[in-house]
PDB file of N, CA and C in Angstrom:
ATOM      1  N   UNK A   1     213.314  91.633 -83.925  1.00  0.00           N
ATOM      2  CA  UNK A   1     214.492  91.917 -83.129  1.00  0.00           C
ATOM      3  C   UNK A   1     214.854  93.399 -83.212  1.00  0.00           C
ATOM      4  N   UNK A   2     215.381  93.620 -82.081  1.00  0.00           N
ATOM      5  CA  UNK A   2     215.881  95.321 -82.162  1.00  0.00           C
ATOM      6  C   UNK A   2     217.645  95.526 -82.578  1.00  0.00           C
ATOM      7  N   UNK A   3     217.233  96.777 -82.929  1.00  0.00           N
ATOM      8  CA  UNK A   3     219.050  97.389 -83.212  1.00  0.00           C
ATOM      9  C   UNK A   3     220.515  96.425 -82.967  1.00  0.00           C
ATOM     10  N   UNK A   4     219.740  96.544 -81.365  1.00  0.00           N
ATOM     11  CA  UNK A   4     220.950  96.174 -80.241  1.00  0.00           C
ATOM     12  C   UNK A   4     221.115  94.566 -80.408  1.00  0.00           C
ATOM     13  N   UNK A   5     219.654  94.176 -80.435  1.00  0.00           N
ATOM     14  CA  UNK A   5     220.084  92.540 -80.626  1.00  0.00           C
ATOM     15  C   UNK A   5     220.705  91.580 -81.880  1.00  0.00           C
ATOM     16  N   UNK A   6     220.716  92.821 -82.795  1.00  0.00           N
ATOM     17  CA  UNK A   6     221.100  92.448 -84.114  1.00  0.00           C
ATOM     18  C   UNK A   6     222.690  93.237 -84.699  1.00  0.00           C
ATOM     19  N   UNK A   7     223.311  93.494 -83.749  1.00  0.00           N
ATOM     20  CA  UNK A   7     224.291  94.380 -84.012  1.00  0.00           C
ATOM     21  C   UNK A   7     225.409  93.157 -83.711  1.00  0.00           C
ATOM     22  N   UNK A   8     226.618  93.608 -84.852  1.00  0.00           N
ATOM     23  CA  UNK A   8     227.570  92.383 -85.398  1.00  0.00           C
ATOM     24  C   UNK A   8     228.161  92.452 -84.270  1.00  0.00           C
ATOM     25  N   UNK A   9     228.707  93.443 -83.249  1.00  0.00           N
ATOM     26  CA  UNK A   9     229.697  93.075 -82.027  1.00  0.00           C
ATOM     27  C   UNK A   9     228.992  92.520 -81.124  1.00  0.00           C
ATOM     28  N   UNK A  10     227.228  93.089 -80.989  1.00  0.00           N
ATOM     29  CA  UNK A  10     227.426  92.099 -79.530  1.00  0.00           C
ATOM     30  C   UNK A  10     226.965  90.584 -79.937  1.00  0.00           C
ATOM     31  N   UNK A  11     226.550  90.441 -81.197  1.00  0.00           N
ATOM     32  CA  UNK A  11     226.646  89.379 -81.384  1.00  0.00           C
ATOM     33  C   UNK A  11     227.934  87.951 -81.856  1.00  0.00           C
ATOM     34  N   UNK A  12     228.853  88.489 -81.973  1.00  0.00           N
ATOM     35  CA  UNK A  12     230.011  88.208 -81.952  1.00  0.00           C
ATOM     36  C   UNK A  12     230.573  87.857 -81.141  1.00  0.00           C
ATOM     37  N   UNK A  13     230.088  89.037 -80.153  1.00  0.00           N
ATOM     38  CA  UNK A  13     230.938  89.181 -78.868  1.00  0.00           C
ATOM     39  C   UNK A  13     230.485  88.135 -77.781  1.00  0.00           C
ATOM     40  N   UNK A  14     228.868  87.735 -77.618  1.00  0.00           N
ATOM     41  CA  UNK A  14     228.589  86.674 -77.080  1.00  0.00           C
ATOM     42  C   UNK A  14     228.357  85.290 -77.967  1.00  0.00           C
ATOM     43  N   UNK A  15     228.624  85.103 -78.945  1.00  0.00           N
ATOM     44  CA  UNK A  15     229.373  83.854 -79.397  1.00  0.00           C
ATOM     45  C   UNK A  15     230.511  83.484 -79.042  1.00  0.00           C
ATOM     46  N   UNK A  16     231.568  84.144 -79.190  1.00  0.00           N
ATOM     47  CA  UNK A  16     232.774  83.818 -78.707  1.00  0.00           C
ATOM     48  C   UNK A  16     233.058  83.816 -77.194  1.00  0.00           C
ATOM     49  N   UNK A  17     232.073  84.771 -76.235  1.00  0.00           N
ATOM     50  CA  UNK A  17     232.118  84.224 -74.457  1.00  0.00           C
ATOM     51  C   UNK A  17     231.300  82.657 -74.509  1.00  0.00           C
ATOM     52  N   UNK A  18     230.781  82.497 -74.987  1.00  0.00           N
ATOM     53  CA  UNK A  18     229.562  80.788 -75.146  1.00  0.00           C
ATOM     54  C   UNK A  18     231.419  80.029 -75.345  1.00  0.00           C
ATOM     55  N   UNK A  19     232.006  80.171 -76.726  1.00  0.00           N
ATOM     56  CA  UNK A  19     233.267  79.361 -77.035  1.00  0.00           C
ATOM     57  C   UNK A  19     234.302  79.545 -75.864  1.00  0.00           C
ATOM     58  N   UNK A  20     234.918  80.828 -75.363  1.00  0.00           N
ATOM     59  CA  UNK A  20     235.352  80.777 -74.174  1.00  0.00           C
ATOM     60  C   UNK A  20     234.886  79.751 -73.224  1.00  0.00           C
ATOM     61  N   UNK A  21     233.921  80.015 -72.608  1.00  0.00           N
ATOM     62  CA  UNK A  21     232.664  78.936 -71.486  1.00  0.00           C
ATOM     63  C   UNK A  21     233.558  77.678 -71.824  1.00  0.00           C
ATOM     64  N   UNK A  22     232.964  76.982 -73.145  1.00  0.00           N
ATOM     65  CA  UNK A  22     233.520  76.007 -73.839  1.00  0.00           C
ATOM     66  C   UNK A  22     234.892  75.569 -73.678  1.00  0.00           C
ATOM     67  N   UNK A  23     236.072  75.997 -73.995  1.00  0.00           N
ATOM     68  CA  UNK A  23     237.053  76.174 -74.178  1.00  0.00           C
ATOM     69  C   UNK A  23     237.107  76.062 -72.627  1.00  0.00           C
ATOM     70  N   UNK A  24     237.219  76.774 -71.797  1.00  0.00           N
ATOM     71  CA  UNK A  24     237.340  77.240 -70.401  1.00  0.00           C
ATOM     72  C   UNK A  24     237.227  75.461 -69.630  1.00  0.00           C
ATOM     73  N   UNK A  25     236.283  75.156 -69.923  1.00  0.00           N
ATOM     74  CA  UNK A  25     235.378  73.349 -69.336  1.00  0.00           C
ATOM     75  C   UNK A  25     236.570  72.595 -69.856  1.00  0.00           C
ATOM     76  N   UNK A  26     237.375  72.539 -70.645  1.00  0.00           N
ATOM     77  CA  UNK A  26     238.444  71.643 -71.252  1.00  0.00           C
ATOM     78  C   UNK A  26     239.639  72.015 -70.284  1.00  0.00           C
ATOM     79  N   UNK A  27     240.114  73.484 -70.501  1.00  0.00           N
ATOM     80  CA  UNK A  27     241.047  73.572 -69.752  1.00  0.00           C
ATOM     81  C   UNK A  27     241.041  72.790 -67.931  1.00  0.00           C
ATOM     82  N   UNK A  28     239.800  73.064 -67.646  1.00  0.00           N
ATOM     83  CA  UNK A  28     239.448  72.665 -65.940  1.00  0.00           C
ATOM     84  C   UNK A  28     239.525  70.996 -66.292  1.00  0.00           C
ATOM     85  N   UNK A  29     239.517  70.483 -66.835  1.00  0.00           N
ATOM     86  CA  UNK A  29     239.848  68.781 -67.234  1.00  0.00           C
ATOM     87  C   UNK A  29     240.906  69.235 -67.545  1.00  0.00           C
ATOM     88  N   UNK A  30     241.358  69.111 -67.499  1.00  0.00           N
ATOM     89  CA  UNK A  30     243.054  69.241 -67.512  1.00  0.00           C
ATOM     90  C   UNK A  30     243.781  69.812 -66.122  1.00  0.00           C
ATOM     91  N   UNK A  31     243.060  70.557 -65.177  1.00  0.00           N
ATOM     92  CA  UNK A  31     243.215  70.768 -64.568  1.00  0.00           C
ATOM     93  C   UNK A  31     244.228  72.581 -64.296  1.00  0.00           C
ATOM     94  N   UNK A  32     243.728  73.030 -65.460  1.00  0.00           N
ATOM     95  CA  UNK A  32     244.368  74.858 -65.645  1.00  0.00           C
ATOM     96  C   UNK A  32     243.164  75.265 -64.842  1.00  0.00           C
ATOM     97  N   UNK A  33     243.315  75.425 -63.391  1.00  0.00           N
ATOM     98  CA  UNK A  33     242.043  76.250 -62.563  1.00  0.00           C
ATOM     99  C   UNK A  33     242.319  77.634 -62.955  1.00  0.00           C
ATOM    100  N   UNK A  34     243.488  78.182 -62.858  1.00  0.00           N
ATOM    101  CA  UNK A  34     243.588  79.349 -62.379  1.00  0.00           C
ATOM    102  C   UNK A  34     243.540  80.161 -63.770  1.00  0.00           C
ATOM    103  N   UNK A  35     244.176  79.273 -65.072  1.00  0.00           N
ATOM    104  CA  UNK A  35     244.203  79.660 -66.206  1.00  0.00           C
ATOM    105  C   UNK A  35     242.802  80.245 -66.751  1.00  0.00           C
ATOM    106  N   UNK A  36     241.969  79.339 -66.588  1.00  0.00           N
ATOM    107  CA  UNK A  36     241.005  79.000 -67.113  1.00  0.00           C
ATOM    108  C   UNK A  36     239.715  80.110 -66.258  1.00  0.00           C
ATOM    109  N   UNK A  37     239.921  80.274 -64.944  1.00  0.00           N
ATOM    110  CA  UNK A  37     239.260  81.391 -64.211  1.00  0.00           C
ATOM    111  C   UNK A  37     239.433  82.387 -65.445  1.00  0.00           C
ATOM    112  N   UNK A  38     240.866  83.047 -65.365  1.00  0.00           N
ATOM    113  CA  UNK A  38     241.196  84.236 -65.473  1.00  0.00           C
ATOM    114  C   UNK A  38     240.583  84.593 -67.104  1.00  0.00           C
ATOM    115  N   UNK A  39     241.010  83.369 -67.971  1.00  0.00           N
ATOM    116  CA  UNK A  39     240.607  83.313 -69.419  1.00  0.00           C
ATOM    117  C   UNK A  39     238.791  84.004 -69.390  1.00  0.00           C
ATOM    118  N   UNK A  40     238.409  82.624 -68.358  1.00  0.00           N
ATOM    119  CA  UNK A  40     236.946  83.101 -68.542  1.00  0.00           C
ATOM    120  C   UNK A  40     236.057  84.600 -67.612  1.00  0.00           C
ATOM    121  N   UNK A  41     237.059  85.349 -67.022  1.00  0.00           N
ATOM    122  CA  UNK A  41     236.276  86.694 -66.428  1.00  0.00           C
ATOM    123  C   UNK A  41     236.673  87.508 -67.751  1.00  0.00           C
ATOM    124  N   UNK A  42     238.200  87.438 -68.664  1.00  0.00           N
ATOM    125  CA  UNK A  42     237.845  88.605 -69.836  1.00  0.00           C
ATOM    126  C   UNK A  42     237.314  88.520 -70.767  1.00  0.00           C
ATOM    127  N   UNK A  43     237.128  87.007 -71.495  1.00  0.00           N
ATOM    128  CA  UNK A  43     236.583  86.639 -72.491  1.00  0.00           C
ATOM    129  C   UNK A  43     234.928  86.706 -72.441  1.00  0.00           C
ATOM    130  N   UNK A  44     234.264  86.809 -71.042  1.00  0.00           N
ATOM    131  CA  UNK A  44     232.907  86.924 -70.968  1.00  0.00           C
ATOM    132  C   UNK A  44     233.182  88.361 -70.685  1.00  0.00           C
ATOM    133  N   UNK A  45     233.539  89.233 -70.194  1.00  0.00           N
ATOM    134  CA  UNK A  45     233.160  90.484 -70.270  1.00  0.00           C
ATOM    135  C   UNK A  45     233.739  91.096 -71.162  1.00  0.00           C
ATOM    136  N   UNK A  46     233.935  90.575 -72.394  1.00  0.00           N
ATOM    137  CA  UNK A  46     234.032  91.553 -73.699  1.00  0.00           C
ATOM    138  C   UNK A  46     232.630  91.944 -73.685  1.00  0.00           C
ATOM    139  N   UNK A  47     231.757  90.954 -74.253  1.00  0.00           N
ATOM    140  CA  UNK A  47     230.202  90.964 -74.519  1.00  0.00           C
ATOM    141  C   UNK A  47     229.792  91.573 -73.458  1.00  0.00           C
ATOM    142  N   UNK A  48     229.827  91.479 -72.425  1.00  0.00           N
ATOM    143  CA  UNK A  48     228.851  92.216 -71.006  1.00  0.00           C
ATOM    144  C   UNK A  48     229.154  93.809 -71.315  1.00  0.00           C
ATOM    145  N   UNK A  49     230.750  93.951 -71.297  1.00  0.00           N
ATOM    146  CA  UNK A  49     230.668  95.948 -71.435  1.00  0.00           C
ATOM    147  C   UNK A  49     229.915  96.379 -72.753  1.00  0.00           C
ATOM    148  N   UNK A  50     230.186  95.660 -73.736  1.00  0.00           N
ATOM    149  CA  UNK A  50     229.442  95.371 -75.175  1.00  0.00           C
ATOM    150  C   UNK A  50     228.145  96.463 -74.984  1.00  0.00           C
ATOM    151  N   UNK A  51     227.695  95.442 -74.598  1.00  0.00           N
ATOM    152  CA  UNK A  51     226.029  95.776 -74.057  1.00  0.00           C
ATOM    153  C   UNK A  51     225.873  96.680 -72.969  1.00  0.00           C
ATOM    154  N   UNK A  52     226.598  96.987 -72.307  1.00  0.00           N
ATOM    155  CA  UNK A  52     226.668  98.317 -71.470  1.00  0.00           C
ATOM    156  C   UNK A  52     226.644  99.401 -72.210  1.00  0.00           C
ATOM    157  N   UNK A  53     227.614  98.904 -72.896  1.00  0.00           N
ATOM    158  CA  UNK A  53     227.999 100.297 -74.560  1.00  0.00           C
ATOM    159  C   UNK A  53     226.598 101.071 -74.641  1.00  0.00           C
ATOM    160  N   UNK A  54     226.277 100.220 -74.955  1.00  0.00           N
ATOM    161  CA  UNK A  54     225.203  99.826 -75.760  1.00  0.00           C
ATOM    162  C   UNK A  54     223.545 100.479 -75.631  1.00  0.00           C
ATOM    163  N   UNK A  55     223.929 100.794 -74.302  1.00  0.00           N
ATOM    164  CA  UNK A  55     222.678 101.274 -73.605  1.00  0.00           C
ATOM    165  C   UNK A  55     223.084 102.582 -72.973  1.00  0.00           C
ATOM    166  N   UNK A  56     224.227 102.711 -73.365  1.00  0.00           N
ATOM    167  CA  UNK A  56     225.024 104.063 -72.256  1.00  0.00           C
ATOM    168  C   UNK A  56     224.010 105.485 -72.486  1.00  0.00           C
ATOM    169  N   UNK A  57     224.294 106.203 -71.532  1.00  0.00           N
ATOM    170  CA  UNK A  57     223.442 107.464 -71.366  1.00  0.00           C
ATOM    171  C   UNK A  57     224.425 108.727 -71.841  1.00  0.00           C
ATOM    172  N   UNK A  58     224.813 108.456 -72.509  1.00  0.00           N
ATOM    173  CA  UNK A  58     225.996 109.340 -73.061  1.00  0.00           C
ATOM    174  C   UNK A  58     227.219 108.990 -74.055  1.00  0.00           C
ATOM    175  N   UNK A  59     227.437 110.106 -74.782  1.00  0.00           N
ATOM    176  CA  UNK A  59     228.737 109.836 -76.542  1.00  0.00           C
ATOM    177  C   UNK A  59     229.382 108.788 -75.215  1.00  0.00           C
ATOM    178  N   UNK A  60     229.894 109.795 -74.102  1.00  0.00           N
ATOM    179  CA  UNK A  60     230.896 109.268 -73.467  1.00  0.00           C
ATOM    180  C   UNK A  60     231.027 108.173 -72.959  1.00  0.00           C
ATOM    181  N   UNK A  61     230.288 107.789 -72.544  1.00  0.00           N
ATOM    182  CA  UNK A  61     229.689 106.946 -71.255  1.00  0.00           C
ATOM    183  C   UNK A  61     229.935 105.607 -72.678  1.00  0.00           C
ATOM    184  N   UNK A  62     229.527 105.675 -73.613  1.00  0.00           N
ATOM    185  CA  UNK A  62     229.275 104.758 -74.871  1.00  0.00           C
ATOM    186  C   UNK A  62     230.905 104.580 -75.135  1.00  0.00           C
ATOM    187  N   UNK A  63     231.823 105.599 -75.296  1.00  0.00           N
ATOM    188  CA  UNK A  63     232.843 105.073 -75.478  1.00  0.00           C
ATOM    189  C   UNK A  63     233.776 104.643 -74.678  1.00  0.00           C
ATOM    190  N   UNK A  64     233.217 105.090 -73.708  1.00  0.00           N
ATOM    191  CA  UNK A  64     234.369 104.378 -72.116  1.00  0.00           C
ATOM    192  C   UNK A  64     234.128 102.935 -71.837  1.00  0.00           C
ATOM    193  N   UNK A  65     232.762 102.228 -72.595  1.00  0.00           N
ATOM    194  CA  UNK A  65     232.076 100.923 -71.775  1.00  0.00           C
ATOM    195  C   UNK A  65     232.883 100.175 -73.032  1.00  0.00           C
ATOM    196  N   UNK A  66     232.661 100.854 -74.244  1.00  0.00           N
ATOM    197  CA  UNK A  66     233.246 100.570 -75.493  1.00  0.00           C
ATOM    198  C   UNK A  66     235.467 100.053 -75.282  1.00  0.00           C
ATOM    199  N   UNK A  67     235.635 101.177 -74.901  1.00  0.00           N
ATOM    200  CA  UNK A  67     237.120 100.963 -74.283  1.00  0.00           C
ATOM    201  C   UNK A  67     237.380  99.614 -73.105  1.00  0.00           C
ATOM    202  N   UNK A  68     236.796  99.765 -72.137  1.00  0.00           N
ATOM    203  CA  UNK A  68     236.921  98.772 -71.341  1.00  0.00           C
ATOM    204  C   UNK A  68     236.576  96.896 -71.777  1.00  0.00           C
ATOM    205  N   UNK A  69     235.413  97.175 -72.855  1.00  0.00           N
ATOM    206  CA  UNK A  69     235.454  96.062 -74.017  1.00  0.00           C
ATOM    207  C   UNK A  69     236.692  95.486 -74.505  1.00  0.00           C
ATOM    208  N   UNK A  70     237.296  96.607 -74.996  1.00  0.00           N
ATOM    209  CA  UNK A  70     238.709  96.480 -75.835  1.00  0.00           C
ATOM    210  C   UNK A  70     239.833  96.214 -74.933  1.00  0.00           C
ATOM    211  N   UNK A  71     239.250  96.315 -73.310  1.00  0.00           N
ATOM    212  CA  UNK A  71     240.768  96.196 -72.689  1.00  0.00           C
ATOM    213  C   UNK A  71     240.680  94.785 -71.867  1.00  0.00           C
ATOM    214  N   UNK A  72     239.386  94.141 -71.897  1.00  0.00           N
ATOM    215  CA  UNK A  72     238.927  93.176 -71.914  1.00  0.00           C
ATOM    216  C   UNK A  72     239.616  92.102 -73.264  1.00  0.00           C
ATOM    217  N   UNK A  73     239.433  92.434 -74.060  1.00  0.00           N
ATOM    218  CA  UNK A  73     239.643  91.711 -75.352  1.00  0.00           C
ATOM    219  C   UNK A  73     241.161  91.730 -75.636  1.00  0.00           C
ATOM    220  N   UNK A  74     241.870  92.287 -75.140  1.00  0.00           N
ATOM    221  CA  UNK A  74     243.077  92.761 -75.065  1.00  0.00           C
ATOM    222  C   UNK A  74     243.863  91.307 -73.971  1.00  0.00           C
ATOM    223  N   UNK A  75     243.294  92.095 -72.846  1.00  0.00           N
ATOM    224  CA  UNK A  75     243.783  90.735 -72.054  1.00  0.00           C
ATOM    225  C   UNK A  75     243.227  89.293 -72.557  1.00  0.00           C
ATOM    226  N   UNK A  76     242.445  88.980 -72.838  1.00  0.00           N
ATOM    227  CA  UNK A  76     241.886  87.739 -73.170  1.00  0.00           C
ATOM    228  C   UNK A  76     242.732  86.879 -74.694  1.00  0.00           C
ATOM    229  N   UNK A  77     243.460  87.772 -75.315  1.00  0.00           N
ATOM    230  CA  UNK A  77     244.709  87.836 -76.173  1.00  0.00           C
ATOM    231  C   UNK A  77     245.931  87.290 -75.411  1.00  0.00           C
ATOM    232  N   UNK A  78     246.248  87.972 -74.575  1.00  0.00           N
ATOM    233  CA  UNK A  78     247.365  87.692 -73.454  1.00  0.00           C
ATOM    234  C   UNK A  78     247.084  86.744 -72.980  1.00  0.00           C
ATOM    235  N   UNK A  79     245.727  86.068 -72.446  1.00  0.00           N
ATOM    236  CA  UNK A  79     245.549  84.837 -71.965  1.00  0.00           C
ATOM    237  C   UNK A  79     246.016  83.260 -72.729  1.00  0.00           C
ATOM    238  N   UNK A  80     245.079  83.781 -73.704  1.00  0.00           N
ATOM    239  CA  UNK A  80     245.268  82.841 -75.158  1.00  0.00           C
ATOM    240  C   UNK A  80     247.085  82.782 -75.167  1.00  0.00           C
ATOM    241  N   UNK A  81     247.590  83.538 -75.370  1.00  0.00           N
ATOM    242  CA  UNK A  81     248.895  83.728 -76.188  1.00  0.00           C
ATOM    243  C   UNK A  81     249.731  82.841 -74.989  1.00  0.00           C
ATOM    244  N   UNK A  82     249.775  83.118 -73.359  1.00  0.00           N
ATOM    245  CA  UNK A  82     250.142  82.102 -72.759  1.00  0.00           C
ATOM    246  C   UNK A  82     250.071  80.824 -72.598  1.00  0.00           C
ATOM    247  N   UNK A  83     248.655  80.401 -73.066  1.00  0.00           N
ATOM    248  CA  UNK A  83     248.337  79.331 -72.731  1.00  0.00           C
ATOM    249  C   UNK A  83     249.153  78.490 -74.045  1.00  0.00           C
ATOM    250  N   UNK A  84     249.301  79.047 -75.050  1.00  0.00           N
ATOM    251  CA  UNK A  84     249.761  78.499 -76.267  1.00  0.00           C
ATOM    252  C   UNK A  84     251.205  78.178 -75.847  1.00  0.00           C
ATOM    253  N   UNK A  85     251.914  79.989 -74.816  1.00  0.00           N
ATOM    254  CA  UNK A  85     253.232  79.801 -75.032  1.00  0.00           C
ATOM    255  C   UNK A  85     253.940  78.405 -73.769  1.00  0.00           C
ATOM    256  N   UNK A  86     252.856  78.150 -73.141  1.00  0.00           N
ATOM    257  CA  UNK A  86     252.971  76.935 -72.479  1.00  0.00           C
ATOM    258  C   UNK A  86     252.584  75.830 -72.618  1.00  0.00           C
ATOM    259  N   UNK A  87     252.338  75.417 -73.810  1.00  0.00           N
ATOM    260  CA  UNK A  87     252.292  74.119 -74.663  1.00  0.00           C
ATOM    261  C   UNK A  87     250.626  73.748 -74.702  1.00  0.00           C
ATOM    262  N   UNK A  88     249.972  74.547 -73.864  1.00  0.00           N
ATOM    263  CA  UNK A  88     248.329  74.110 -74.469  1.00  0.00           C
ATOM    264  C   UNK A  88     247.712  73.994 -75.705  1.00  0.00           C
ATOM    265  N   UNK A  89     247.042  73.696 -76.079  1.00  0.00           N
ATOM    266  CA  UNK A  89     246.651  73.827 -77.256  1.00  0.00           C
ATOM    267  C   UNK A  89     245.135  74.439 -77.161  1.00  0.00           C
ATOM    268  N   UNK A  90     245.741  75.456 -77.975  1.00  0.00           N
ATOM    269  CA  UNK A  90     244.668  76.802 -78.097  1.00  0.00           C
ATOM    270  C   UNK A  90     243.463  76.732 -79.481  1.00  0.00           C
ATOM    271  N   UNK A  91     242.630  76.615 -79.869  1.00  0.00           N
ATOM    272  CA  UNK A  91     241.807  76.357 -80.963  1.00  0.00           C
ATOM    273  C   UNK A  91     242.126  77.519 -81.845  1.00  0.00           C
ATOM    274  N   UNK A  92     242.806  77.484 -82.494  1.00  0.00           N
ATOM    275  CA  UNK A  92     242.752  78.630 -83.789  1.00  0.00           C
ATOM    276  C   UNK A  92     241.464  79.924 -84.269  1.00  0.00           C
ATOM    277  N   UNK A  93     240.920  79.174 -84.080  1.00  0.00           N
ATOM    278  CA  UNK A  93     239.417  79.951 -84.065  1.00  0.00           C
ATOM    279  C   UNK A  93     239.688  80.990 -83.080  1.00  0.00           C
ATOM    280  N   UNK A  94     239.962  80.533 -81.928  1.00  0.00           N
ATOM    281  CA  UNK A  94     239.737  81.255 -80.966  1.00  0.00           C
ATOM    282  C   UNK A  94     240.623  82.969 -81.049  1.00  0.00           C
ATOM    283  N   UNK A  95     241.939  82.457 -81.071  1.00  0.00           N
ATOM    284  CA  UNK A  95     242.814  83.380 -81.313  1.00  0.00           C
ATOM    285  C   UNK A  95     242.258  84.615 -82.714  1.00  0.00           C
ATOM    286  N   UNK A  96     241.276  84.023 -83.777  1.00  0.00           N
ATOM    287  CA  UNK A  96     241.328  84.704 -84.884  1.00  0.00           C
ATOM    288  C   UNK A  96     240.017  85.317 -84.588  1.00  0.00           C
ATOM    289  N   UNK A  97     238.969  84.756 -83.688  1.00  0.00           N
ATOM    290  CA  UNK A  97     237.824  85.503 -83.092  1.00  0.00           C
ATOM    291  C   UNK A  97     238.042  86.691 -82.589  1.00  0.00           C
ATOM    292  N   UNK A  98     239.068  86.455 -81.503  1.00  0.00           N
ATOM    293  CA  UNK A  98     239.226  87.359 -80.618  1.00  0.00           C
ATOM    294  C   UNK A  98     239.967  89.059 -81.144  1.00  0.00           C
ATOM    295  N   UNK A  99     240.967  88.088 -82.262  1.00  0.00           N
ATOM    296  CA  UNK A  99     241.928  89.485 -83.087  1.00  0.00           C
ATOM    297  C   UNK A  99     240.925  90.326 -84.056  1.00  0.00           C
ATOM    298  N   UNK A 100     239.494  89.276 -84.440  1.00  0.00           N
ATOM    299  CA  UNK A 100     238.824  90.257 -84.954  1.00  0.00           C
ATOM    300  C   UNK A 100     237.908  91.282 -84.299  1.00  0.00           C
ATOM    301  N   UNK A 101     237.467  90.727 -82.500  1.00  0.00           N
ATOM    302  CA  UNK A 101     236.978  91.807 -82.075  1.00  0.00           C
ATOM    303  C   UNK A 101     237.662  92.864 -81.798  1.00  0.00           C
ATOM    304  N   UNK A 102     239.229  92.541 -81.124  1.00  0.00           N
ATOM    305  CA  UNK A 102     239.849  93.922 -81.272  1.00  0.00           C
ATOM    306  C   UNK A 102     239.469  94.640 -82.465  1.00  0.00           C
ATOM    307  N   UNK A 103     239.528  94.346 -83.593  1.00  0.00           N
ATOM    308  CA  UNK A 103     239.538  95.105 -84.755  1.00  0.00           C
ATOM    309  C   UNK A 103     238.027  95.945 -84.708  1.00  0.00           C
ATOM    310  N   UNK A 104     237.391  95.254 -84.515  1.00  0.00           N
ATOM    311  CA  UNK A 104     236.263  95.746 -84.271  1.00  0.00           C
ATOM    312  C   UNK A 104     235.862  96.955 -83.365  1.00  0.00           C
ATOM    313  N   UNK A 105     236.374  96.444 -82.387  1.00  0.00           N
ATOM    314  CA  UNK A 105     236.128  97.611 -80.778  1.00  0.00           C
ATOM    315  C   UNK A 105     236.971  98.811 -81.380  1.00  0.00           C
ATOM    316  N   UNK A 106     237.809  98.515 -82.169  1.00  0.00           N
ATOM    317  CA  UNK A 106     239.431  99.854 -82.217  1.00  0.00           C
ATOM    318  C   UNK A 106     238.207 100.766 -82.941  1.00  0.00           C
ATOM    319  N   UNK A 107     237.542 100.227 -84.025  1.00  0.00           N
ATOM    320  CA  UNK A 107     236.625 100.801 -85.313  1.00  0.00           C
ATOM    321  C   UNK A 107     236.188 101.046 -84.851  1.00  0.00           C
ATOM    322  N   UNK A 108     234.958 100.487 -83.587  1.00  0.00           N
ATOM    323  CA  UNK A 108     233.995 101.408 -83.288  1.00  0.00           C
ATOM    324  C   UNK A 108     234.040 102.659 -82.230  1.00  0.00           C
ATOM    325  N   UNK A 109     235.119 102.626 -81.832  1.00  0.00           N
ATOM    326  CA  UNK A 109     235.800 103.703 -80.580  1.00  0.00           C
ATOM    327  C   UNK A 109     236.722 105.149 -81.661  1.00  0.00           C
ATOM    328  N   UNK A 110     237.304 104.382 -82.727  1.00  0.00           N
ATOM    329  CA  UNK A 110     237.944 105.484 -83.642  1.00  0.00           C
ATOM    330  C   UNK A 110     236.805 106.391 -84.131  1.00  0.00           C
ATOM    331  N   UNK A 111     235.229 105.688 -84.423  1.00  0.00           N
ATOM    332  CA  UNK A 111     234.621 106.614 -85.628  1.00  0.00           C
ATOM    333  C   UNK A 111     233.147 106.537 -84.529  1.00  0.00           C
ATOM    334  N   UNK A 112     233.370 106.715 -83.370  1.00  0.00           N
ATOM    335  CA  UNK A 112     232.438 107.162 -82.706  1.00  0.00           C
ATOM    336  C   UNK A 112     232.403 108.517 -81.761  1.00  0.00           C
TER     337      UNK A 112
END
């Protein structure tokens, strides 16, 4: 395996879009269409800019794909946090996945 395929965010980062996916299929039985759209375009493109990062042709270019990750992961927080504050029930995991990629993206955008 290479660098990229073995690196803790994007592997993280597409575990937790797979649990999104997941998560996402429950909400649509229940019938949250619109919730459940919106959940699943930021929660899968944490991992997609990830890997954009990742390959970027530039410091810059690496930390802008890197940022848009984080603003991805950001909203997908806001998603979660509604769905809770409207009586869904949100998997714990999920919420503590997601607070650790922020932590993650902040680290790798501060010391890059």
């Amino acid at each position: 395996m290479s660098k990229l395929t073995e690196s803790p965010i994007r592997v993280k980062s597409f575990q937790f879009a797979c649990e999104i996916v997941k998560y996402c299929d429950t909400l649509k039985e229940n019938k949250d269409f619109e919730l459940a759209s919106q959940l699943i375009r930021s929660g899968t493109s944490i991992g997609a800019n990830t890997r954009e990062a990742q390959r970027g042709v530039s410091k810059k270019d690496f930390k802008y794909k890197f940022g848009i990750a984080l603003k991805e992961a950001d909203e997908t927080k806001y998603w979660l946090e509604i769905l809770e504050s409207t009586g869904r029930k949100v998997p714990a995991e999920l919420n503590n996945k997601c607070e650790e990629l922020i932590r993650i993206l902040v680290a790798i955008i501060k010391n890059s």
